[in-house]
PDB file of N, CA and C in Angstrom:
ATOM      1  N   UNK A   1      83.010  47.056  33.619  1.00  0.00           N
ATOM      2  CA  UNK A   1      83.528  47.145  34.968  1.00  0.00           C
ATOM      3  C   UNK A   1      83.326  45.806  35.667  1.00  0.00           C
ATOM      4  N   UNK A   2      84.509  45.266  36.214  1.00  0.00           N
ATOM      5  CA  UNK A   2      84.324  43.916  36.964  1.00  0.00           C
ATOM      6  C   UNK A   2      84.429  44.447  38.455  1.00  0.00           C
ATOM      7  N   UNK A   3      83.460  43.591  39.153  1.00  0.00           N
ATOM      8  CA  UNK A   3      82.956  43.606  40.508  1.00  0.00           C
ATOM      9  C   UNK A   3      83.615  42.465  41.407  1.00  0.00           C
ATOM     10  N   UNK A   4      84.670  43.041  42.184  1.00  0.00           N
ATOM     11  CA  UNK A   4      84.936  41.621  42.970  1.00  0.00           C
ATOM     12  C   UNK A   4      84.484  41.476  44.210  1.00  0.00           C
ATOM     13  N   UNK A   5      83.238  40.673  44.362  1.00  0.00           N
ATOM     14  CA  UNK A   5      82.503  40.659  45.255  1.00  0.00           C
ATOM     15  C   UNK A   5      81.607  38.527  45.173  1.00  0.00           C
ATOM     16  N   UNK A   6      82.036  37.813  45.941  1.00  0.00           N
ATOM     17  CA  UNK A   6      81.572  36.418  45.881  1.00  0.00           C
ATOM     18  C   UNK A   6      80.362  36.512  45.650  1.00  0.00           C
ATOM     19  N   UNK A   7      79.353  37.802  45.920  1.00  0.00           N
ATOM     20  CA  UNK A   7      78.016  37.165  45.744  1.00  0.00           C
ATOM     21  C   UNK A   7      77.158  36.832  44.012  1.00  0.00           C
ATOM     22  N   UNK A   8      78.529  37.812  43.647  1.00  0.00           N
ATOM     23  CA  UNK A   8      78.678  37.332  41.970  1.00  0.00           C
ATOM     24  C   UNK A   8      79.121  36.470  41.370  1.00  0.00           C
ATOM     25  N   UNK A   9      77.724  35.559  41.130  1.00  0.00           N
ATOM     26  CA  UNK A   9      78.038  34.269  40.762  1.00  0.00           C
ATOM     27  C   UNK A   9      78.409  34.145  39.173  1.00  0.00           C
ATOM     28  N   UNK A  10      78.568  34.844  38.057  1.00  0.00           N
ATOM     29  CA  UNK A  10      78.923  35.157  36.778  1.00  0.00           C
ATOM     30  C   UNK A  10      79.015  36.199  36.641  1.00  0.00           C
ATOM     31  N   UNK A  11      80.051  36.560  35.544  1.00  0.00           N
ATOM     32  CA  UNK A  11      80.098  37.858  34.963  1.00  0.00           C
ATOM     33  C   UNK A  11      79.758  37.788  33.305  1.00  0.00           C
ATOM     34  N   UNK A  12      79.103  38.806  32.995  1.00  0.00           N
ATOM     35  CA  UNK A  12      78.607  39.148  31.904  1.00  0.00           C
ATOM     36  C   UNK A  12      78.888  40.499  31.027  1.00  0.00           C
ATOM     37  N   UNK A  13      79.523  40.237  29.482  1.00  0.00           N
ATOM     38  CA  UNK A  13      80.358  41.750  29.491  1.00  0.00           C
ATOM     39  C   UNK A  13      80.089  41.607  28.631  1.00  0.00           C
ATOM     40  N   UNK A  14      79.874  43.368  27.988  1.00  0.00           N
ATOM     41  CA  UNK A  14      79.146  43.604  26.707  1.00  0.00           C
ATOM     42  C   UNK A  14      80.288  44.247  25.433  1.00  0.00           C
ATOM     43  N   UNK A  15      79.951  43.701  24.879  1.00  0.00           N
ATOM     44  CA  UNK A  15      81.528  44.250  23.611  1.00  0.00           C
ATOM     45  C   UNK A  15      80.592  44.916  22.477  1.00  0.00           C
ATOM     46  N   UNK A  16      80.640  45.995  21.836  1.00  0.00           N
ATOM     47  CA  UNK A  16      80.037  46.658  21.381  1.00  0.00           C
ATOM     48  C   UNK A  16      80.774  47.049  19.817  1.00  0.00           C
ATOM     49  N   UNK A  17      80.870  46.355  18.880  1.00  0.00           N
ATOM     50  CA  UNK A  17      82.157  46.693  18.003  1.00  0.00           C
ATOM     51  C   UNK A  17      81.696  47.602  17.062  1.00  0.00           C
ATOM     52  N   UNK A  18      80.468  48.414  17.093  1.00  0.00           N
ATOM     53  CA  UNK A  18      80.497  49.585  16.711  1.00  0.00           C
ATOM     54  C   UNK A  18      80.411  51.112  17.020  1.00  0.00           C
ATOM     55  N   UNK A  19      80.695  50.696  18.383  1.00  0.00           N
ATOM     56  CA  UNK A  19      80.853  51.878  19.367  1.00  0.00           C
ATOM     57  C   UNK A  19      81.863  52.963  18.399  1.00  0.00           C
ATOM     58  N   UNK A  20      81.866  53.923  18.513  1.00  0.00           N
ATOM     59  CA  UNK A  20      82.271  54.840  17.405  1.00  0.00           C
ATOM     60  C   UNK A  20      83.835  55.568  17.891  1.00  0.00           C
ATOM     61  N   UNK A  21      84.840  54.814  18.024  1.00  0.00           N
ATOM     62  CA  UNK A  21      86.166  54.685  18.125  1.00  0.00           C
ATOM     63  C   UNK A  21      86.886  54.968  17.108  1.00  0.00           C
ATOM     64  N   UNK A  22      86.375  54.792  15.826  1.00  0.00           N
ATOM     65  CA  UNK A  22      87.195  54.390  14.687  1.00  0.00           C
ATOM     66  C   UNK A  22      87.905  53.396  14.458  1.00  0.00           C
ATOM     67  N   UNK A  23      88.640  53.145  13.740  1.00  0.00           N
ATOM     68  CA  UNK A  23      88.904  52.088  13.280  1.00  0.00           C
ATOM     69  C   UNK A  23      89.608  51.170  14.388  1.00  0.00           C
ATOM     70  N   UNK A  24      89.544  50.106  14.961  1.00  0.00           N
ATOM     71  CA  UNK A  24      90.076  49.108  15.688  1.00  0.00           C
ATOM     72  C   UNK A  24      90.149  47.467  15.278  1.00  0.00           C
ATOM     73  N   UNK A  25      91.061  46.919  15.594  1.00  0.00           N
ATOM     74  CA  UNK A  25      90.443  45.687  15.760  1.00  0.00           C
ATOM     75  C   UNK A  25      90.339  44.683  16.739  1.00  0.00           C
ATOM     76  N   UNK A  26      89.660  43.504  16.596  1.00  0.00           N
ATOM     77  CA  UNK A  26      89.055  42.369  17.717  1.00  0.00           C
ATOM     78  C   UNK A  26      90.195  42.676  18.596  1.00  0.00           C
ATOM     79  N   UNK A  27      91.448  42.529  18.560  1.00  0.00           N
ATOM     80  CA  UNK A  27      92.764  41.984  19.679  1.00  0.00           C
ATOM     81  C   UNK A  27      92.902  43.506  20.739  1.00  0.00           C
ATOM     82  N   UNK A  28      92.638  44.886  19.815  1.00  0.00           N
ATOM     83  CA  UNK A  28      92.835  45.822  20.481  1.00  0.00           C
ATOM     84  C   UNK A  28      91.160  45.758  21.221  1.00  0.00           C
ATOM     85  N   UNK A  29      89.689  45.430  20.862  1.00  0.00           N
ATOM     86  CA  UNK A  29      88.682  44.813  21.717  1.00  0.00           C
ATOM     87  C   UNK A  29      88.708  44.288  23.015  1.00  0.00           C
ATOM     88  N   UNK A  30      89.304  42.923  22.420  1.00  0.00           N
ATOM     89  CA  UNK A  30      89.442  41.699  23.311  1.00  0.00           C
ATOM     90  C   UNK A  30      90.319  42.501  24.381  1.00  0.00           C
ATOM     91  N   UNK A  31      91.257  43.047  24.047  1.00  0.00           N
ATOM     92  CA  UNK A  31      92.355  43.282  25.416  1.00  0.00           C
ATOM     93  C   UNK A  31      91.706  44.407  26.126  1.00  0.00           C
ATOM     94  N   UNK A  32      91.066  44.741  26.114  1.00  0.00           N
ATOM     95  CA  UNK A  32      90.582  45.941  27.454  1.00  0.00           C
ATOM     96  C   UNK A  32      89.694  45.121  28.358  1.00  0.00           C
ATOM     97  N   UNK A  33      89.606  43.818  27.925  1.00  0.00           N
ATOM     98  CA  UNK A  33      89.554  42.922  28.942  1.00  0.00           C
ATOM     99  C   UNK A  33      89.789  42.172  30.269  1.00  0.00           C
ATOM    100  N   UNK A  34      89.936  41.846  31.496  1.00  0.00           N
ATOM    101  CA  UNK A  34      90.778  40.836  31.990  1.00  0.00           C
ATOM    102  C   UNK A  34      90.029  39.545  32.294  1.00  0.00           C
ATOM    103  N   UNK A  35      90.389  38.306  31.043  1.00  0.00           N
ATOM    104  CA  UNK A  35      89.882  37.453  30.829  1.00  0.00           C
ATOM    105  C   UNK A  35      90.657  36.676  31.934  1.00  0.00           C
ATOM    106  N   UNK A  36      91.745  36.429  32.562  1.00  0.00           N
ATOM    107  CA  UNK A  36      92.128  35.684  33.405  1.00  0.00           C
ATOM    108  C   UNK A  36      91.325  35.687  34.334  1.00  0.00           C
ATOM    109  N   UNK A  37      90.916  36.827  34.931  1.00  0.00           N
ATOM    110  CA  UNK A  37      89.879  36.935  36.275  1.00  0.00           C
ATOM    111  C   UNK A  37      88.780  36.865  35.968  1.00  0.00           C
ATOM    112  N   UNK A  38      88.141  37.510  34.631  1.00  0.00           N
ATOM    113  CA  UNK A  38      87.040  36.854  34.100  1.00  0.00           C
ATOM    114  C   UNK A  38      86.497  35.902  34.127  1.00  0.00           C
ATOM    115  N   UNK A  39      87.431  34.936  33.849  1.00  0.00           N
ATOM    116  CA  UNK A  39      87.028  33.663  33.439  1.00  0.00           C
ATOM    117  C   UNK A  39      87.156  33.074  34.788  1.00  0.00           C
ATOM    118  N   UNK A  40      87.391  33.093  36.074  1.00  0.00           N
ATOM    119  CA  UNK A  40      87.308  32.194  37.225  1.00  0.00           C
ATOM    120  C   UNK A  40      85.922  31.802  37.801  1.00  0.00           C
ATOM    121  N   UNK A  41      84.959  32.828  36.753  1.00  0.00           N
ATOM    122  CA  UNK A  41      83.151  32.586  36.939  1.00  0.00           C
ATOM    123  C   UNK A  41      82.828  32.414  35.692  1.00  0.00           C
ATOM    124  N   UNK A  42      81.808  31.530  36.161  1.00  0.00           N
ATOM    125  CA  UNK A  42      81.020  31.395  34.381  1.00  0.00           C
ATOM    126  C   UNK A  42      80.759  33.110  33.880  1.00  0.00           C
ATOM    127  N   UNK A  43      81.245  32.797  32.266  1.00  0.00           N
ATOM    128  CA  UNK A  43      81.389  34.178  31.478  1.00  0.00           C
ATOM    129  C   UNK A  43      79.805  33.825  30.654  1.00  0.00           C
ATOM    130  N   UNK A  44      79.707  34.955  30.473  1.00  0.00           N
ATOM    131  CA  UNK A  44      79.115  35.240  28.787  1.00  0.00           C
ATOM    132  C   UNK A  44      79.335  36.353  28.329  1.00  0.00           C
ATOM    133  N   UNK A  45      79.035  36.546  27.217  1.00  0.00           N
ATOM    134  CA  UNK A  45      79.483  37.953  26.477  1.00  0.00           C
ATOM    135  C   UNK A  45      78.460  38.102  25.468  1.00  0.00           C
ATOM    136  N   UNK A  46      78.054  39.446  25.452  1.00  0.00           N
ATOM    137  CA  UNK A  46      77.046  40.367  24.968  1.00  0.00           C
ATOM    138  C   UNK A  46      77.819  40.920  23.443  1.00  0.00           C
ATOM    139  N   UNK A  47      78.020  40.100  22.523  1.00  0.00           N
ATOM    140  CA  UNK A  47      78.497  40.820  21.702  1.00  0.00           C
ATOM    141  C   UNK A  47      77.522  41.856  20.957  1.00  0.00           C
ATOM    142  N   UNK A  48      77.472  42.726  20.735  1.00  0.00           N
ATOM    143  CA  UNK A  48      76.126  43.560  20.389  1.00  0.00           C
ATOM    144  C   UNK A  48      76.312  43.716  18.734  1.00  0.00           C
ATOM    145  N   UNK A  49      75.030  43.077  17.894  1.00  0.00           N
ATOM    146  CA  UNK A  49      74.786  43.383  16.734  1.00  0.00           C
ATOM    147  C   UNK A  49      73.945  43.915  16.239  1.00  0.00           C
ATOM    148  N   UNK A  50      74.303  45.173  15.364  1.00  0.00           N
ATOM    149  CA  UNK A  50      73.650  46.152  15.579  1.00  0.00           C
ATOM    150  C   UNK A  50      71.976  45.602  13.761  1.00  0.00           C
ATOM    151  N   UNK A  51      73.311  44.566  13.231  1.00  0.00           N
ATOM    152  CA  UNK A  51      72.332  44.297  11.842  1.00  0.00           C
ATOM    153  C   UNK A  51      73.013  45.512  10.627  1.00  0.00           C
ATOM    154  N   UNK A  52      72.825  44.377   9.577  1.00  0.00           N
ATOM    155  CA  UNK A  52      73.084  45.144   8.322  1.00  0.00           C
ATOM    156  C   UNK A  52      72.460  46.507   8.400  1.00  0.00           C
ATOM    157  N   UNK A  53      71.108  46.618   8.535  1.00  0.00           N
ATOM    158  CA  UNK A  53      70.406  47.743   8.430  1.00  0.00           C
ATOM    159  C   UNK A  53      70.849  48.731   9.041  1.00  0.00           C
ATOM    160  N   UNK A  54      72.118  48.812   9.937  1.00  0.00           N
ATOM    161  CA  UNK A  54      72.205  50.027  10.357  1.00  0.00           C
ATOM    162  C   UNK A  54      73.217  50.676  10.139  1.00  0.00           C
ATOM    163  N   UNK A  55      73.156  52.188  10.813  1.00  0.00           N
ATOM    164  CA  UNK A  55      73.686  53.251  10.067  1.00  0.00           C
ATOM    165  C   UNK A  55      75.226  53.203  10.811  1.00  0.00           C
ATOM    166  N   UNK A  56      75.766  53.216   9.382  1.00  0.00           N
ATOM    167  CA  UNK A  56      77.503  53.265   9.601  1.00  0.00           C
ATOM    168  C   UNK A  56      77.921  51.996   9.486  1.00  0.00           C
ATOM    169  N   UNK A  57      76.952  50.675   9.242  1.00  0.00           N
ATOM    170  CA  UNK A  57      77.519  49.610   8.785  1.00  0.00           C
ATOM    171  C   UNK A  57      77.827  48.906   7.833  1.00  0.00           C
ATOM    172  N   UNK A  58      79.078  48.441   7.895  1.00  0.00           N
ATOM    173  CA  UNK A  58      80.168  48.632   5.927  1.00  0.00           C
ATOM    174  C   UNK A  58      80.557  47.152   6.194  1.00  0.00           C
ATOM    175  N   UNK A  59      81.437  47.037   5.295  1.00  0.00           N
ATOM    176  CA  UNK A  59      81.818  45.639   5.535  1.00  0.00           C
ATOM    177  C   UNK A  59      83.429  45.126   6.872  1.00  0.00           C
ATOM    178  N   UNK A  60      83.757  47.145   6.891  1.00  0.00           N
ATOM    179  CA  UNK A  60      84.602  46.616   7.587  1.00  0.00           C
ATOM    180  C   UNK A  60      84.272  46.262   9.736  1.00  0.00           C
ATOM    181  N   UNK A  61      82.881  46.539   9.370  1.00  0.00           N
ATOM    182  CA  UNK A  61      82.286  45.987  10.708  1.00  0.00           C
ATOM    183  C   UNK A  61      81.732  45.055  10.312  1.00  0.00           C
ATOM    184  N   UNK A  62      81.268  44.276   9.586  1.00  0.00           N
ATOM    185  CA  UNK A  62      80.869  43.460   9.544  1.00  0.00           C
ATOM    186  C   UNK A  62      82.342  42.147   9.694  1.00  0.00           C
ATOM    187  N   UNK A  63      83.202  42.352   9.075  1.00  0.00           N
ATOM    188  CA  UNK A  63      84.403  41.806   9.427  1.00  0.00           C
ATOM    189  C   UNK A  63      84.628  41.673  11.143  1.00  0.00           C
ATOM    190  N   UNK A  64      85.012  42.795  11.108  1.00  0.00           N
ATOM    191  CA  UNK A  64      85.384  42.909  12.835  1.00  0.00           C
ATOM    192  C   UNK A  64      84.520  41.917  13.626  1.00  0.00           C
ATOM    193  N   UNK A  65      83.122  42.024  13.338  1.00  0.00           N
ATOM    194  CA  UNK A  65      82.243  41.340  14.431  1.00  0.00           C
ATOM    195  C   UNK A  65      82.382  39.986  14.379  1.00  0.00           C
ATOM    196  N   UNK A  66      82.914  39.418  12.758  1.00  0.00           N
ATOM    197  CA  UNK A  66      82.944  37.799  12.468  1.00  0.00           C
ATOM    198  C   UNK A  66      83.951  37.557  13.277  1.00  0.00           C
ATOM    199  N   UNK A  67      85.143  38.492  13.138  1.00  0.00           N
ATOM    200  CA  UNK A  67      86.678  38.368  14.105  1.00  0.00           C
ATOM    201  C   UNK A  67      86.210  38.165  15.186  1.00  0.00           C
ATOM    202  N   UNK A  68      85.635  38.646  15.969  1.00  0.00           N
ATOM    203  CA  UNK A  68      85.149  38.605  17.429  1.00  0.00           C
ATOM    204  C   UNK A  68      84.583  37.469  17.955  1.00  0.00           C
ATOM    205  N   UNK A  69      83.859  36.842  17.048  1.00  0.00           N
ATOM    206  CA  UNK A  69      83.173  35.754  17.262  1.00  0.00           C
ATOM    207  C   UNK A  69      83.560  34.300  17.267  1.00  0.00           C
ATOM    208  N   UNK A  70      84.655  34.953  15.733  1.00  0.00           N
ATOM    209  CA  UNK A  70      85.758  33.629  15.842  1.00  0.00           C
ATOM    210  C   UNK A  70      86.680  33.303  16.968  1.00  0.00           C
ATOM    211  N   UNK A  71      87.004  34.557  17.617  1.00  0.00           N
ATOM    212  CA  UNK A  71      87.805  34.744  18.673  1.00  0.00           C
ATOM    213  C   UNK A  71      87.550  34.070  19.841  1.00  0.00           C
ATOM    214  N   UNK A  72      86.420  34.550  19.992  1.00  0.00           N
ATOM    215  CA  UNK A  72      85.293  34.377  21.316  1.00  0.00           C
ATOM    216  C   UNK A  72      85.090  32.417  21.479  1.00  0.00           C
ATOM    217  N   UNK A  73      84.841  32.294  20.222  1.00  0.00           N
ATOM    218  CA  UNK A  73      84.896  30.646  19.943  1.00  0.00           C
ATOM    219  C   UNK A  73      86.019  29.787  20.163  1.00  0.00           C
ATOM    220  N   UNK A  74      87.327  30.791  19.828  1.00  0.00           N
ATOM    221  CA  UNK A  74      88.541  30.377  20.041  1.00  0.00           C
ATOM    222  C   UNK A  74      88.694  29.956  21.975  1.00  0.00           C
ATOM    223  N   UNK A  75      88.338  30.830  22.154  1.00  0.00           N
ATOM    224  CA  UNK A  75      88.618  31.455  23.795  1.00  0.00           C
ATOM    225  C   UNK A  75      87.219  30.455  24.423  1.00  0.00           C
ATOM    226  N   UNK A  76      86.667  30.019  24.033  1.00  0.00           N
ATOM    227  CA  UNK A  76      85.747  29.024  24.778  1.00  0.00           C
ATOM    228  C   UNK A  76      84.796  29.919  25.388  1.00  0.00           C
ATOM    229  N   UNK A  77      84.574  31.028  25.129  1.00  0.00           N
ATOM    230  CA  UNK A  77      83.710  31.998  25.876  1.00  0.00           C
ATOM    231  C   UNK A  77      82.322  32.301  24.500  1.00  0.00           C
ATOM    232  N   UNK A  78      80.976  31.673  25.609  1.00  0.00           N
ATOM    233  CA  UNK A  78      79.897  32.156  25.170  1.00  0.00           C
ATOM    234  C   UNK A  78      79.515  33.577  24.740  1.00  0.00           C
ATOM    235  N   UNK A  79      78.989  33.952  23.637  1.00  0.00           N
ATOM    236  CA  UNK A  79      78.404  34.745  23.277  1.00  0.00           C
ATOM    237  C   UNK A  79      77.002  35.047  23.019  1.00  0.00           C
ATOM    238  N   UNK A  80      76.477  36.151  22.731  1.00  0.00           N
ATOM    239  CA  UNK A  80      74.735  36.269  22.560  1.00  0.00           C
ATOM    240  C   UNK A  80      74.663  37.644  21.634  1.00  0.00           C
ATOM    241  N   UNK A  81      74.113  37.872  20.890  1.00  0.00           N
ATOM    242  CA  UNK A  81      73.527  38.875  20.207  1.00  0.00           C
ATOM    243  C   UNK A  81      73.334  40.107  21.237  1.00  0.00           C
ATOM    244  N   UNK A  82      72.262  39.914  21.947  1.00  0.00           N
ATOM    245  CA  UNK A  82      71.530  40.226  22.845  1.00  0.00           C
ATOM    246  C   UNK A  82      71.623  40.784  24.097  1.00  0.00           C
ATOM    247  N   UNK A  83      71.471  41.125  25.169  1.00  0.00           N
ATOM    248  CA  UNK A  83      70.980  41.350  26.786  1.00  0.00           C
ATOM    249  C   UNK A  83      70.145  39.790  26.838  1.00  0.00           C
ATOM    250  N   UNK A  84      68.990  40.214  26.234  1.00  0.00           N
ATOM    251  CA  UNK A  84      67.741  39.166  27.034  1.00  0.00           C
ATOM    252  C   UNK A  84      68.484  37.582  26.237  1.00  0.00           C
ATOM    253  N   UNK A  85      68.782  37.849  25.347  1.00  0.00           N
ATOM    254  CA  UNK A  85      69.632  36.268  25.035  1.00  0.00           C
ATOM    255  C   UNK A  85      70.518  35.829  25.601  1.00  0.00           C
ATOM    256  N   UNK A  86      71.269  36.791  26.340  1.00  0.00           N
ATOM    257  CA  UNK A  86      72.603  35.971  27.589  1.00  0.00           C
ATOM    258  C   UNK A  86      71.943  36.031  29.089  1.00  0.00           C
ATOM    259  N   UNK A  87      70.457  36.342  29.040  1.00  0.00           N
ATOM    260  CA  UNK A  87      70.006  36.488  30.213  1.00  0.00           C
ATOM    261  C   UNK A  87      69.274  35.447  30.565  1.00  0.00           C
ATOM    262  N   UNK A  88      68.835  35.087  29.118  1.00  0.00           N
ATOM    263  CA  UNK A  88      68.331  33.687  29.221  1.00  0.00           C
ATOM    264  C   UNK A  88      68.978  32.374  29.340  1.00  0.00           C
ATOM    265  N   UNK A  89      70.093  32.387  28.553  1.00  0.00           N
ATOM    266  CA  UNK A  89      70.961  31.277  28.777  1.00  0.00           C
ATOM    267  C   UNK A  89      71.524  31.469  30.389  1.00  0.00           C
ATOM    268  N   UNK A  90      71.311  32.594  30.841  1.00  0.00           N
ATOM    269  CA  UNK A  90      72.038  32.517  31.827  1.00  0.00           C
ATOM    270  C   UNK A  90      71.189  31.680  32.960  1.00  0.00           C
ATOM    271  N   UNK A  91      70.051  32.683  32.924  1.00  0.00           N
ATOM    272  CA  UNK A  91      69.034  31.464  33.569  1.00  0.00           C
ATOM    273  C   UNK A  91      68.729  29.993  33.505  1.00  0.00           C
ATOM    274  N   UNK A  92      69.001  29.631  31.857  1.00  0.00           N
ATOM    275  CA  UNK A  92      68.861  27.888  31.978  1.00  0.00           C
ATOM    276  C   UNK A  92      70.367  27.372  32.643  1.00  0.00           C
ATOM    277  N   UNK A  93      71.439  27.966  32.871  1.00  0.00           N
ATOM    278  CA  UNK A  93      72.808  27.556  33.536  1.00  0.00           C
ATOM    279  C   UNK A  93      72.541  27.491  35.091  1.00  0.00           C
ATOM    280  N   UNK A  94      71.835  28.122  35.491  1.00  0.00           N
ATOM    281  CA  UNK A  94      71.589  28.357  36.723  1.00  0.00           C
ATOM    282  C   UNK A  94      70.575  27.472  37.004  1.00  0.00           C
ATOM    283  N   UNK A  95      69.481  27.548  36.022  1.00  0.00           N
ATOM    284  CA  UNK A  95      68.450  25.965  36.174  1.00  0.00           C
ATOM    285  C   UNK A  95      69.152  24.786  37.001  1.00  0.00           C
ATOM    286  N   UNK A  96      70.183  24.511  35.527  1.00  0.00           N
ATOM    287  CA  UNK A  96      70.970  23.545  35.613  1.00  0.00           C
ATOM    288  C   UNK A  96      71.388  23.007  36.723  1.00  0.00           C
ATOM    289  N   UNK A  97      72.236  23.964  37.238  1.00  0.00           N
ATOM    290  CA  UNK A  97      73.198  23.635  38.774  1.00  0.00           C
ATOM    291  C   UNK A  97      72.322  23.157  39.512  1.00  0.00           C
ATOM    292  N   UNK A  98      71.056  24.162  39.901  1.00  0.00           N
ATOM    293  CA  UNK A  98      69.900  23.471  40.944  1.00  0.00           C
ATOM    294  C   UNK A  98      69.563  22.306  41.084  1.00  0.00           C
ATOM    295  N   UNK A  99      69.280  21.629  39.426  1.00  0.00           N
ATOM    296  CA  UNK A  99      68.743  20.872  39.673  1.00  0.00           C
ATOM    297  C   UNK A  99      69.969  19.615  39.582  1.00  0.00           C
ATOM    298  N   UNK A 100      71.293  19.967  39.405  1.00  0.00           N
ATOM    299  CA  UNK A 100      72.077  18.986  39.688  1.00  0.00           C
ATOM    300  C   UNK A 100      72.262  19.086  41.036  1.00  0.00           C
ATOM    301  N   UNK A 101      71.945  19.963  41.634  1.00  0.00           N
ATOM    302  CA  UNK A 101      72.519  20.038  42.830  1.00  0.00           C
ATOM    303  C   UNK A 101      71.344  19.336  44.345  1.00  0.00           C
ATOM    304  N   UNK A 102      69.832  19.126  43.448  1.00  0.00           N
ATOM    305  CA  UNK A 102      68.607  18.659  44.169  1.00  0.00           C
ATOM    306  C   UNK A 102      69.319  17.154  43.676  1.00  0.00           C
ATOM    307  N   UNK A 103      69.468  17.001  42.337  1.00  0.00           N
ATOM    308  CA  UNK A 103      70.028  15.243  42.031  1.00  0.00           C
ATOM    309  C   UNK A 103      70.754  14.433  42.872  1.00  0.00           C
ATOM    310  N   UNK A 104      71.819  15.501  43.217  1.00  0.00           N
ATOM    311  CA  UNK A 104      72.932  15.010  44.137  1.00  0.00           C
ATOM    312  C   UNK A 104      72.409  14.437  45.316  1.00  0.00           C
ATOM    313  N   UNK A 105      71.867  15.315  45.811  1.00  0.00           N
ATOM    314  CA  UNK A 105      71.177  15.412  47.342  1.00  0.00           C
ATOM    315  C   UNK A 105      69.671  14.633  47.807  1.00  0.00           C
ATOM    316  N   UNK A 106      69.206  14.069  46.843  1.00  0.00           N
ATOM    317  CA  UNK A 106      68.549  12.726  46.544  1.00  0.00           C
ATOM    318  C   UNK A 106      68.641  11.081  46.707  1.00  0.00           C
TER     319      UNK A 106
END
């Protein structure tokens, strides 16, 4: 769900490619998207991996998720395994600005 509200300074969206749909792929993923408006704030994306070890995973998810990633790479949009891994990068992005923004103003 996207929030249009300025005090949201990024959006962060979680893609889940073994959510139990059946069979799909990345493009039918990717499009329940809206990356145009998405993308007018810094993105990241939560691609969620669940690991070989788990149950219901074959090779044709393991495919899908490489698709996604290639995609995602295509599309210039960050990805993370994780929650706390896009939470963290998100925080050093936000570092960032501050302290370009104390540089400036120096």
């Amino acid at each position: 769900m996207m929030v249009d509200n300025p005090n949201f300074d990024l959006n962060i969206i979680f893609i889940d490619p073994q959510r139990n749909r059946g069979a799909v792929s990345s493009d039918v993923l990717l499009n329940e998207f809206p990356w145009n408006d998405l993308k007018k704030k810094p993105l990241l994306v939560v691609l969620l991996d669940w690991g070989r070890n788990a149950a219901g995973t074959d090779i044709a998810s393991s495919e899908l998720y490489r698709d996604l990633k290639n995609k995602l790479i295509g599309m210039e949009v960050p990805y993370y395994p994780t929650a706390v891994r896009a939470a963290n990068a998100a925080g050093k992005m936000i570092g960032y600005y501050i302290n370009k923004k104390k540089n400036l103003e120096d």
